[in-house]
PDB file of N, CA and C in Angstrom:
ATOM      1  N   UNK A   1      -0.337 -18.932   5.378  1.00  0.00           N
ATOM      2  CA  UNK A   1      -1.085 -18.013   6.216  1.00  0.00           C
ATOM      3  C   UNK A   1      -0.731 -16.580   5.827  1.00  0.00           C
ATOM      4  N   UNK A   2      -1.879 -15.797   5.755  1.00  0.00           N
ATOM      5  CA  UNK A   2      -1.450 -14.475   5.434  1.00  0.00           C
ATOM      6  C   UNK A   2      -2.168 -13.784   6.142  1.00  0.00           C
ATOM      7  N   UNK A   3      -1.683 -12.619   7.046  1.00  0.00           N
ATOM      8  CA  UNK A   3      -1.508 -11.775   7.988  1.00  0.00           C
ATOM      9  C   UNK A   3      -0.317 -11.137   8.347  1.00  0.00           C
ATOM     10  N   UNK A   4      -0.556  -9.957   8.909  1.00  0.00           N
ATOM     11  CA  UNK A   4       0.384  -8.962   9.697  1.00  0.00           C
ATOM     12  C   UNK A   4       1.488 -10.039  10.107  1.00  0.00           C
ATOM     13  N   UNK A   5       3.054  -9.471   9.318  1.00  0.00           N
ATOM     14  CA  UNK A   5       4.310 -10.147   9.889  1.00  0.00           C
ATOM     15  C   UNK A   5       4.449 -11.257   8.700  1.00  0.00           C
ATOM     16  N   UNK A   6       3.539 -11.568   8.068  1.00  0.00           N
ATOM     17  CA  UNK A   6       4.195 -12.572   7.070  1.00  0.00           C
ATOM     18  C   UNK A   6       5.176 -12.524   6.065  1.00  0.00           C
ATOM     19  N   UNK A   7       5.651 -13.207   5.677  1.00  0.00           N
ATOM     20  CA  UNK A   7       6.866 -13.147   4.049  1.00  0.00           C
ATOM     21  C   UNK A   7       6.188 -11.960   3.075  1.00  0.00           C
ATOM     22  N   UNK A   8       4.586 -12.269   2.894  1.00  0.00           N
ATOM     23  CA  UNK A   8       3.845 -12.176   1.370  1.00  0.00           C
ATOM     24  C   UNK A   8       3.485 -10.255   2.115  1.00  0.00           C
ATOM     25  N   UNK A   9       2.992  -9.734   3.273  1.00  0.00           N
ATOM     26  CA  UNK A   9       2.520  -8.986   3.610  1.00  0.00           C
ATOM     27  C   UNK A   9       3.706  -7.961   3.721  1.00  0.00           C
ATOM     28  N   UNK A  10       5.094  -8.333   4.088  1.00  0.00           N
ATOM     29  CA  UNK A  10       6.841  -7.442   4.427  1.00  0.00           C
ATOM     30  C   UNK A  10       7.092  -7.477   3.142  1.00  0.00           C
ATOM     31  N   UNK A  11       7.099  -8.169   1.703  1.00  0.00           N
ATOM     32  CA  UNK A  11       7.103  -7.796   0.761  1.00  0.00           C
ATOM     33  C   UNK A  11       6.020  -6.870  -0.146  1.00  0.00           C
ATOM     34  N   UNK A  12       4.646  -6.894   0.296  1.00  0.00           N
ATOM     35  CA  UNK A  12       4.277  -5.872  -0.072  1.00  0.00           C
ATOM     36  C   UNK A  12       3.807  -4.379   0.787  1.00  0.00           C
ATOM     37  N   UNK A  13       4.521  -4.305   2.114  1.00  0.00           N
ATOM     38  CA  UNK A  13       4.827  -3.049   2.455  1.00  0.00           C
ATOM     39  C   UNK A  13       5.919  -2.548   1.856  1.00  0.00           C
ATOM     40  N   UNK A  14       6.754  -3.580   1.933  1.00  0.00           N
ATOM     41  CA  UNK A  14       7.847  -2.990   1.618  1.00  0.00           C
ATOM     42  C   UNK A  14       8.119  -2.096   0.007  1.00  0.00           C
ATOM     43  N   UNK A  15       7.052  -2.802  -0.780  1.00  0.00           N
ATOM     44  CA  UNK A  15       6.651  -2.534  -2.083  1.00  0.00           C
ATOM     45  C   UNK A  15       5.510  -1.470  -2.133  1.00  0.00           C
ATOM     46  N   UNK A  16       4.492  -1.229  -0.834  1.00  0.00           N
ATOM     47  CA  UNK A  16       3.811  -0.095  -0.953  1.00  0.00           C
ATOM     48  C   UNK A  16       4.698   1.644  -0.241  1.00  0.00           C
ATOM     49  N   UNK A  17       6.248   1.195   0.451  1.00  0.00           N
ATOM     50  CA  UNK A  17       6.805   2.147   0.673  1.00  0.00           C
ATOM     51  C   UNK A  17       7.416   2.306  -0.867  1.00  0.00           C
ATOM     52  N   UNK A  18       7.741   2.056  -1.332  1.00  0.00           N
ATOM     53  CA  UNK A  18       8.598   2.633  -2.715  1.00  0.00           C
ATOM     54  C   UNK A  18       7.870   3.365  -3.520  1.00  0.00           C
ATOM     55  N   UNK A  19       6.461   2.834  -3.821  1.00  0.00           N
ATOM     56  CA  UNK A  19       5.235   3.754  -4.607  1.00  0.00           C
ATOM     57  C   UNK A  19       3.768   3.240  -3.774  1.00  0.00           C
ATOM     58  N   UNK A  20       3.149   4.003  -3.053  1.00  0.00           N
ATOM     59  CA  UNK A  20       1.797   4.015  -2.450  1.00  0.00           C
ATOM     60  C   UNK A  20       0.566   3.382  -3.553  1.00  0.00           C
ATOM     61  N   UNK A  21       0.663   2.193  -3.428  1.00  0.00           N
ATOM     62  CA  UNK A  21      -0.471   1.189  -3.757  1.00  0.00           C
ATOM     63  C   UNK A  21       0.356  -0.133  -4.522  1.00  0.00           C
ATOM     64  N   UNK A  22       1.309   0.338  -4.609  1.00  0.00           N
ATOM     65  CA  UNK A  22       2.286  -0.738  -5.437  1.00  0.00           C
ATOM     66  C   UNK A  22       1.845  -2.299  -4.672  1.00  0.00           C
ATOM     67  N   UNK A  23       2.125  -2.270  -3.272  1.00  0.00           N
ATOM     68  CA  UNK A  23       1.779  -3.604  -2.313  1.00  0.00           C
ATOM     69  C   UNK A  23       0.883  -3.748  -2.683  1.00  0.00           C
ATOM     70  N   UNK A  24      -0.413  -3.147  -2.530  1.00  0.00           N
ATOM     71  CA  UNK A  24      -1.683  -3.571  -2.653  1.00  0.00           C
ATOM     72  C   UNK A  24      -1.894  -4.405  -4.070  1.00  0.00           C
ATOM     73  N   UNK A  25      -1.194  -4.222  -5.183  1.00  0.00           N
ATOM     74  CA  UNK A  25      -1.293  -4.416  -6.536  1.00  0.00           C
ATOM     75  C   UNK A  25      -0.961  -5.753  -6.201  1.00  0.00           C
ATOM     76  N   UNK A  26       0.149  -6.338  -5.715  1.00  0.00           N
ATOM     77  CA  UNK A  26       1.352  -7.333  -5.305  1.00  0.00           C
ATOM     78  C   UNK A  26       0.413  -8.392  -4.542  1.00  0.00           C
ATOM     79  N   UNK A  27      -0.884  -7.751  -3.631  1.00  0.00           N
ATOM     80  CA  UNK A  27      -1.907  -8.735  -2.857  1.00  0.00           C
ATOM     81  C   UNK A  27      -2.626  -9.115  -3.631  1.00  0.00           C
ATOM     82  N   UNK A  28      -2.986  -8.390  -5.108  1.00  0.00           N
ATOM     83  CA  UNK A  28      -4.287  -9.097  -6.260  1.00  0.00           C
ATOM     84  C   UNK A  28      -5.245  -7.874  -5.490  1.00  0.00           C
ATOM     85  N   UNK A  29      -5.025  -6.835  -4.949  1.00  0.00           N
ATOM     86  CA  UNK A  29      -5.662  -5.542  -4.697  1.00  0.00           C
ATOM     87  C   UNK A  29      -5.846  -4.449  -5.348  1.00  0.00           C
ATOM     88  N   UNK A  30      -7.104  -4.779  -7.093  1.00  0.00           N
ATOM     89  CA  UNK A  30      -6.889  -4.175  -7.467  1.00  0.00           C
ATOM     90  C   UNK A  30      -7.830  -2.631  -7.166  1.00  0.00           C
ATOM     91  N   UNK A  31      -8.879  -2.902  -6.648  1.00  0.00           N
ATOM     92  CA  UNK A  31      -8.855  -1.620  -6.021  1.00  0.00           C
ATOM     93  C   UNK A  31      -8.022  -0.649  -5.496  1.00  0.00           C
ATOM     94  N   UNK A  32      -7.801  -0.995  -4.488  1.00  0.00           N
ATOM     95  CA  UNK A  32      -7.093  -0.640  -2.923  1.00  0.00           C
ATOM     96  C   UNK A  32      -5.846  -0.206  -4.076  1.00  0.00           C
ATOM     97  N   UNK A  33      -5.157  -0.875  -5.029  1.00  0.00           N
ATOM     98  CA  UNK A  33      -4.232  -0.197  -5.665  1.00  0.00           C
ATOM     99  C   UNK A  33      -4.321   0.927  -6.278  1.00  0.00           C
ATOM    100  N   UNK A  34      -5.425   0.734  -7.194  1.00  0.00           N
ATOM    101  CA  UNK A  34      -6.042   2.503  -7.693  1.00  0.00           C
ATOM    102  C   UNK A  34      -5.892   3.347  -6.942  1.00  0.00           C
ATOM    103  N   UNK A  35      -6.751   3.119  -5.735  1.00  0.00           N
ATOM    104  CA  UNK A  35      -7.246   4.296  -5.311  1.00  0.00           C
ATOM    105  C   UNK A  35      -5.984   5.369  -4.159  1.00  0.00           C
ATOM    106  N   UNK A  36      -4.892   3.977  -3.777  1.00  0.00           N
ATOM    107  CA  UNK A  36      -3.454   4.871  -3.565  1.00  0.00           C
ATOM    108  C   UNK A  36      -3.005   5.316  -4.072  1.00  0.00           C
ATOM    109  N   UNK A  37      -2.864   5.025  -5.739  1.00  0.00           N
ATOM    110  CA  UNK A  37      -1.801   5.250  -6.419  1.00  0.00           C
ATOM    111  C   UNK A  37      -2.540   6.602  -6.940  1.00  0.00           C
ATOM    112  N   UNK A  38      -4.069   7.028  -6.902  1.00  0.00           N
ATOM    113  CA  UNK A  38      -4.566   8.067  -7.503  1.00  0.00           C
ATOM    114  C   UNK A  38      -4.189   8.966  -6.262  1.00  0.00           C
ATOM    115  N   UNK A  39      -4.783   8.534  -4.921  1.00  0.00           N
ATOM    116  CA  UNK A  39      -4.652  10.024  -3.603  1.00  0.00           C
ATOM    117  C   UNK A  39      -2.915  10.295  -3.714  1.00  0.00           C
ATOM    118  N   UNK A  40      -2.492   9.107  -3.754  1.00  0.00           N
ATOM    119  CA  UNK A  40      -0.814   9.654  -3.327  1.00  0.00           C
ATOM    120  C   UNK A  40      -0.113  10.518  -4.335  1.00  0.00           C
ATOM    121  N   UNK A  41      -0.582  10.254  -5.438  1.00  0.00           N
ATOM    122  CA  UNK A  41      -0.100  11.069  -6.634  1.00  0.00           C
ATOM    123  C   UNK A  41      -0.530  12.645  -6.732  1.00  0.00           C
ATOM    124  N   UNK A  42      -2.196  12.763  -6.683  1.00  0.00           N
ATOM    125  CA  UNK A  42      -2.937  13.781  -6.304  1.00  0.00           C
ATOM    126  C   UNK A  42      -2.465  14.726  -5.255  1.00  0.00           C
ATOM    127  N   UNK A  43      -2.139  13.614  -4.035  1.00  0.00           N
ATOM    128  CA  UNK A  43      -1.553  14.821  -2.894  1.00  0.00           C
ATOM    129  C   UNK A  43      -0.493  14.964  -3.153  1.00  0.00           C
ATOM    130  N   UNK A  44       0.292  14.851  -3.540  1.00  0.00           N
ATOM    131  CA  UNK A  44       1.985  15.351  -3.364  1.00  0.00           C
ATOM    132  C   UNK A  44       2.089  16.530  -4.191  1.00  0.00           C
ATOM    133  N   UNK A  45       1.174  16.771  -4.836  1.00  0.00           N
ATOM    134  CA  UNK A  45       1.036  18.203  -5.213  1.00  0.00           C
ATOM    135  C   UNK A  45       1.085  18.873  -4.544  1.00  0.00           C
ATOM    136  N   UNK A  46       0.423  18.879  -3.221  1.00  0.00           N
ATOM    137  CA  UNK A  46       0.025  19.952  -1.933  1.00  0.00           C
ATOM    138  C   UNK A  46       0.773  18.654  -1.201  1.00  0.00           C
ATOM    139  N   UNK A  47       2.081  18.396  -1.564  1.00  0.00           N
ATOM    140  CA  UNK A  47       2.780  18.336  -0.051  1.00  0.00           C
ATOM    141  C   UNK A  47       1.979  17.389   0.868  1.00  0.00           C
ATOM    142  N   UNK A  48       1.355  16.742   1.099  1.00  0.00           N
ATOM    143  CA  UNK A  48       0.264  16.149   1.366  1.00  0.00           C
ATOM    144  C   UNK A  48       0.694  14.269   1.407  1.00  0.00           C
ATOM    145  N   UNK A  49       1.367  13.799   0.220  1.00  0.00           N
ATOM    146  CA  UNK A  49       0.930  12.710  -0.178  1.00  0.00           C
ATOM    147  C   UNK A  49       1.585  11.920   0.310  1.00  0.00           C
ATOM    148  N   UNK A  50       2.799  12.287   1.198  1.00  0.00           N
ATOM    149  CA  UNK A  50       3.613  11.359   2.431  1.00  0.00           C
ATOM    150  C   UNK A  50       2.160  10.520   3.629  1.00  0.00           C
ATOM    151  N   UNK A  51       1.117  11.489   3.739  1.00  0.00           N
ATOM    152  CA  UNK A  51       0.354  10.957   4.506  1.00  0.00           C
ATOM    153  C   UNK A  51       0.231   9.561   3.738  1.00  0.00           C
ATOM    154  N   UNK A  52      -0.472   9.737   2.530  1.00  0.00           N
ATOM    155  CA  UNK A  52      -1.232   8.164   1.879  1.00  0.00           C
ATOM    156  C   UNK A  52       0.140   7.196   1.698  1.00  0.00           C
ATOM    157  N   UNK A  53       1.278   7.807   1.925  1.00  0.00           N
ATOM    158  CA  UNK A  53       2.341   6.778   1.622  1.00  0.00           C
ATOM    159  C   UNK A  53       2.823   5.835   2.711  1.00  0.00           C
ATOM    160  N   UNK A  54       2.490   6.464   4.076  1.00  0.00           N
ATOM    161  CA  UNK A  54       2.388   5.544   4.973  1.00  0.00           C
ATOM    162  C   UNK A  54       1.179   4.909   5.155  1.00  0.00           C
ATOM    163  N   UNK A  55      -0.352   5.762   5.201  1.00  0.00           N
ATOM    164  CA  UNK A  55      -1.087   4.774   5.049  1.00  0.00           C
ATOM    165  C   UNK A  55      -0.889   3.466   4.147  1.00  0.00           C
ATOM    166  N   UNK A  56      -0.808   3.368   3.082  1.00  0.00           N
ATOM    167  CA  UNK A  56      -0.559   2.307   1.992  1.00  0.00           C
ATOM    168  C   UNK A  56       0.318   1.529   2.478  1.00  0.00           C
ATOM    169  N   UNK A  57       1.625   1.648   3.217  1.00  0.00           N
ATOM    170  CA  UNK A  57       2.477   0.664   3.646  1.00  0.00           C
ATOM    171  C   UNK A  57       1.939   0.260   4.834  1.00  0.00           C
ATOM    172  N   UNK A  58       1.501   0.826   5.598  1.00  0.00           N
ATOM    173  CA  UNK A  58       0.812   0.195   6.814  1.00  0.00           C
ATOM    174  C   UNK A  58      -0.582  -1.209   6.663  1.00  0.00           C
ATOM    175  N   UNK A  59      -1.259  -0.455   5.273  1.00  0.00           N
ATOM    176  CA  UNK A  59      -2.481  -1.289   4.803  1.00  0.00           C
ATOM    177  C   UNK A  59      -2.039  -2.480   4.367  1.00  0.00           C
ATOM    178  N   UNK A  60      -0.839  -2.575   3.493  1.00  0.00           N
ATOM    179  CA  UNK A  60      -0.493  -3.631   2.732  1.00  0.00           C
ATOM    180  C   UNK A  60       0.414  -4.417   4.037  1.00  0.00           C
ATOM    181  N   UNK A  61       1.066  -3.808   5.052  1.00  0.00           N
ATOM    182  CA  UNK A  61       1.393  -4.724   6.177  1.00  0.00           C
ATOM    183  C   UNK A  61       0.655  -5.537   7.024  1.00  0.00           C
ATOM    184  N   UNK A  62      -0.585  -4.809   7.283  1.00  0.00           N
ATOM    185  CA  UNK A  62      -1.719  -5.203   7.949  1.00  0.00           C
ATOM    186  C   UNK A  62      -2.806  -6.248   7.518  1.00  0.00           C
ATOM    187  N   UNK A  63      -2.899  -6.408   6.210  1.00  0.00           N
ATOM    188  CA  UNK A  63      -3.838  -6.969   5.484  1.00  0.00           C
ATOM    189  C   UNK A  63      -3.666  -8.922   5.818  1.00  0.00           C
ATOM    190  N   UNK A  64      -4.930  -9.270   5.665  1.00  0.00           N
ATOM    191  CA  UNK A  64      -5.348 -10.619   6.055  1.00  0.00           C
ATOM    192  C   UNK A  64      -6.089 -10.786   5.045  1.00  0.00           C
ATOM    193  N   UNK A  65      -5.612 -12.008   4.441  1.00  0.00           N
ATOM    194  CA  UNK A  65      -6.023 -12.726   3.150  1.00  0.00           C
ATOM    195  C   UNK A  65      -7.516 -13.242   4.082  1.00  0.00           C
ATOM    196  N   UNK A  66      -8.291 -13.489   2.890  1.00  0.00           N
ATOM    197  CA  UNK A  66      -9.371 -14.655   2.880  1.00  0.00           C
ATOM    198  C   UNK A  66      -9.325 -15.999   3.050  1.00  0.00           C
TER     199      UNK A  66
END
């Protein structure tokens, strides 16, 4: 089962806190991985990119397989 609280979902938050989209990569998300790993990189220029770094760990915690 995959959902919020599982083994597969705490390993890839835990993997989207270290680099923002990393989890998502870890779900077979290869979108959702791009497109963190491009905003979070992009914003931390302007100080900014802590936002997408919790989004991304929150997404990859939250996420429900098919």
């Amino acid at each position: 089962m995959n959902g919020p609280g599982s083994a597969g979902n705490v390993i890839s938050a835990l993997a989207s806190f270290v680099y923002p989209g990393l989890g998502q990569l870890v779900q077979g998300r290869l979108l959702a991985a791009l497109v963190f790993f491009v905003l979070a990189t992009l914003l931390w220029f302007v100080l900014l990119g802590w936002l997408i770094h919790i989004w991304a760990t929150i997404d990859a915690a939250l996420y429900r397989g098919r």
